[in-house]
Protein backbone atom coordinates (compact mmCIF):
# COMPACT_ATOMS: atom_id res chain seq x y z
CA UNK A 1 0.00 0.00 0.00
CA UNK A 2 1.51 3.63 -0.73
CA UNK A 3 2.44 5.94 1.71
CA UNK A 4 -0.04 9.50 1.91
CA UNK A 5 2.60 11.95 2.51
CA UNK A 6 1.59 15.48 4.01
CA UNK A 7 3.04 18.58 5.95
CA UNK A 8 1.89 20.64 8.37
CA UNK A 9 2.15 23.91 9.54
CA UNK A 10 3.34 25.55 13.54
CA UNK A 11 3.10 29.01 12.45
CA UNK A 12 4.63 30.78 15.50
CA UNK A 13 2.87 34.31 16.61
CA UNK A 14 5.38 37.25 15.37
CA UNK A 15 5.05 38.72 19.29
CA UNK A 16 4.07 35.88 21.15
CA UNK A 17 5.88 32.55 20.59
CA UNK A 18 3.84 30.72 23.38
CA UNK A 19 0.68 30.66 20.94
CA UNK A 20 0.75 29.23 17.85
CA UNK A 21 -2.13 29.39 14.78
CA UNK A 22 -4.70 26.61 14.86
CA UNK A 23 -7.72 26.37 12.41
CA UNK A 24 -11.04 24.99 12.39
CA UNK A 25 -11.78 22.24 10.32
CA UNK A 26 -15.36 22.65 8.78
CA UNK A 27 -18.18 20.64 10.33
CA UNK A 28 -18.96 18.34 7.12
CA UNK A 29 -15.28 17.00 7.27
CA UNK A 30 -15.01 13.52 7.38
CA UNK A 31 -12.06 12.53 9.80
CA UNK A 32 -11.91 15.74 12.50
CA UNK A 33 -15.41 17.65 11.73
CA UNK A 34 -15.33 20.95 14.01
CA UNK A 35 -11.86 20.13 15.23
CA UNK A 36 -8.84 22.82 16.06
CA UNK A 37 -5.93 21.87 14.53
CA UNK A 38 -2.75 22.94 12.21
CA UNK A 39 -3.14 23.98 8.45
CA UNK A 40 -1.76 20.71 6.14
CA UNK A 41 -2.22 19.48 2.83
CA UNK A 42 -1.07 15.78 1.35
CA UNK A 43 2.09 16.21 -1.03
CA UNK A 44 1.48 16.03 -4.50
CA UNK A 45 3.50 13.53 -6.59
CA UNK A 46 6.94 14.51 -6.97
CA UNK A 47 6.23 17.32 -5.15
CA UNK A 48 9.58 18.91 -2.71
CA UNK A 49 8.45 19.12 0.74
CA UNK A 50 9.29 23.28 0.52
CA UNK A 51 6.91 23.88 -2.47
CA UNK A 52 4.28 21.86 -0.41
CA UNK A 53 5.01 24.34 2.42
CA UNK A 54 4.51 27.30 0.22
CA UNK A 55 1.33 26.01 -1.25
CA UNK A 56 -0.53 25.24 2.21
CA UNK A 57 0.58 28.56 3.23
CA UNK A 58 -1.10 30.29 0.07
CA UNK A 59 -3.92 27.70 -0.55
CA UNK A 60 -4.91 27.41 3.33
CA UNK A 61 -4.02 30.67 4.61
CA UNK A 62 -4.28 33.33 1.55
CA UNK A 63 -0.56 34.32 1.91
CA UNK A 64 2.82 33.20 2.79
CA UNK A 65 4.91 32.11 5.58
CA UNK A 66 8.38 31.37 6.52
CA UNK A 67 9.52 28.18 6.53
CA UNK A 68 12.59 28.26 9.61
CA UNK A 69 12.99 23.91 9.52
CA UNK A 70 11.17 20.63 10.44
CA UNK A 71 9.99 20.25 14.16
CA UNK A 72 9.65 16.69 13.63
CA UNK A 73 8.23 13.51 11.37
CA UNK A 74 5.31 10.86 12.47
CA UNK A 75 3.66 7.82 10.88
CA UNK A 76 0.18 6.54 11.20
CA UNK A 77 -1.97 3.53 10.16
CA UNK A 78 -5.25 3.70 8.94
CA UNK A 79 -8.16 2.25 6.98
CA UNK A 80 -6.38 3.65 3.55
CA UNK A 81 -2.89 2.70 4.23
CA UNK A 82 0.33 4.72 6.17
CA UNK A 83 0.35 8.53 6.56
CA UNK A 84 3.67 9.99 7.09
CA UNK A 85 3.84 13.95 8.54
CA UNK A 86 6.34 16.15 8.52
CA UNK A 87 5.72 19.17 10.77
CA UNK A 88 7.32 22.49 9.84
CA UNK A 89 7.97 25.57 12.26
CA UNK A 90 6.83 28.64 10.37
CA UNK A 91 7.09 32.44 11.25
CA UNK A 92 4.80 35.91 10.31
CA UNK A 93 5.64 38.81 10.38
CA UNK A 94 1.99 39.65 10.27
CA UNK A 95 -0.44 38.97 12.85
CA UNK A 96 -3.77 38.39 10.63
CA UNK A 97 -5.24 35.90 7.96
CA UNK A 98 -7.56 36.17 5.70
CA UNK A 99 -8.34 32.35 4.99
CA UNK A 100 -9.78 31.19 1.49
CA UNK A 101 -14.01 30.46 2.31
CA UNK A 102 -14.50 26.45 2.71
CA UNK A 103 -16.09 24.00 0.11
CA UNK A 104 -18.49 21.52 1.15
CA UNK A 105 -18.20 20.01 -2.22
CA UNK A 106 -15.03 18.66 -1.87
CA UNK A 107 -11.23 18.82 -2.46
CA UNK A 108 -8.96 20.43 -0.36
CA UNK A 109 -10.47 20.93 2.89
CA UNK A 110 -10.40 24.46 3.50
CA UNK A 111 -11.15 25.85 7.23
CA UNK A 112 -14.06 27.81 8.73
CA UNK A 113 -11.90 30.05 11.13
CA UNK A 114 -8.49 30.66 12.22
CA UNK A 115 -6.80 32.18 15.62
CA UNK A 116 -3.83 32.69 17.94
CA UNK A 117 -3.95 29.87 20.88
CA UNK A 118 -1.49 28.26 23.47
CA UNK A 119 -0.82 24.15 22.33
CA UNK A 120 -3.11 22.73 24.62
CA UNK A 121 -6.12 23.81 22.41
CA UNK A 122 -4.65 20.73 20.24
CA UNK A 123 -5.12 18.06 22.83
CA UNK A 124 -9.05 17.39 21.60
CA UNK A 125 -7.54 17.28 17.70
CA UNK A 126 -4.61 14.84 19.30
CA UNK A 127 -7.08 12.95 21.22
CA UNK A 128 -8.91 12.31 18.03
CA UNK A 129 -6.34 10.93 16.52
CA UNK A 130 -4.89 14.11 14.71
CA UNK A 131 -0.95 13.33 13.64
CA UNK A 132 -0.09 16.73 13.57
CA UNK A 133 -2.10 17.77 16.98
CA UNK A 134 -0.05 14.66 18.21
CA UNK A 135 3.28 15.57 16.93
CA UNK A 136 2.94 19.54 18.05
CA UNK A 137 2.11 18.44 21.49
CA UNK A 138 4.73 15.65 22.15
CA UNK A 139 7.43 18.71 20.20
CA UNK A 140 6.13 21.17 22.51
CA UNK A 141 6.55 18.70 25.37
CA UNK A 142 10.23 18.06 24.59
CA UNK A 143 9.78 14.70 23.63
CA UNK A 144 13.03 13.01 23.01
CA UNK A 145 10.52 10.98 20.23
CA UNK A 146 11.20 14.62 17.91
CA UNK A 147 15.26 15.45 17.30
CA UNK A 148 14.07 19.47 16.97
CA UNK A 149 13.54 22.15 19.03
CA UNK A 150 11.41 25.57 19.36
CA UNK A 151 13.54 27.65 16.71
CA UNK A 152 14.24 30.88 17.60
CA UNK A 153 11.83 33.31 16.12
């Protein structure tokens, strides 16, 4: 079975680096409906894991974001096969987004709202079995599991 490789996004607050952005997944999602988490998108084929930073950034969050390294990588089994994760640390020099409106037709899932917030508001996504939730927390944590640490912002 293939591998469904994505990244996702720890956009650190310009002024603030305890609170990082979360977004709202919409409610008709299928895996996390109504769930806080971090903006990600699956790679495309062939696709470098920079140019899939850039394009979440644009496509998820109407403009661009810094990319300062990877915080960490996860796997995780599921009904359609292995999901690997890479989680980026991002910066802003801008405090505001202006995300693109969600779809309930399909595609990309797009979120319903967006906002500044401590890690902990990830524990429900983590609980729910969100990788990146998951892999923010245990990074935030200091878990030896992830080689990275907070970047200086």
């Amino acid at each position: 079975m293939p591998v469904q490789r994505s990244i996702a996004l720890a956009v650190f607050h310009p002024a603030h680096p305890g609170k990082v952005l979360v977004v709202k997944r919409p409610p008709w999602d299928a895996d996390l409906p109504d769930i806080w988490g971090l903006p990600a998108v699956s790679m495309l084929p062939g696709e470098s894991l920079e140019t899939a930073v850039r394009r979440c950034a644009i496509t998820k969050l109407g403009r661009m974001v810094h990319a300062q390294g990877v915080l960490g990588e996860g796997w995780q089994e599921g009904p359609s096969g292995a999901h690997k994760l890479t989680l980026w640390a991002c910066g802003t020099e801008e405090d505001t987004f202006s995300l693109p409106p969600p779809r309930p037709e399909g595609g990309s899932t797009l979120y319903t709202a967006w906002k500044w917030a401590p890690p902990s508001l990830l524990a429900e996504g983590a609980r729910r079995g969100s990788l990146c939730c998951r892999l923010f927390l245990a990074w935030d944590a200091g878990s030896t599991l992830l080689q990275n640490r907070r970047p200086s912002l």
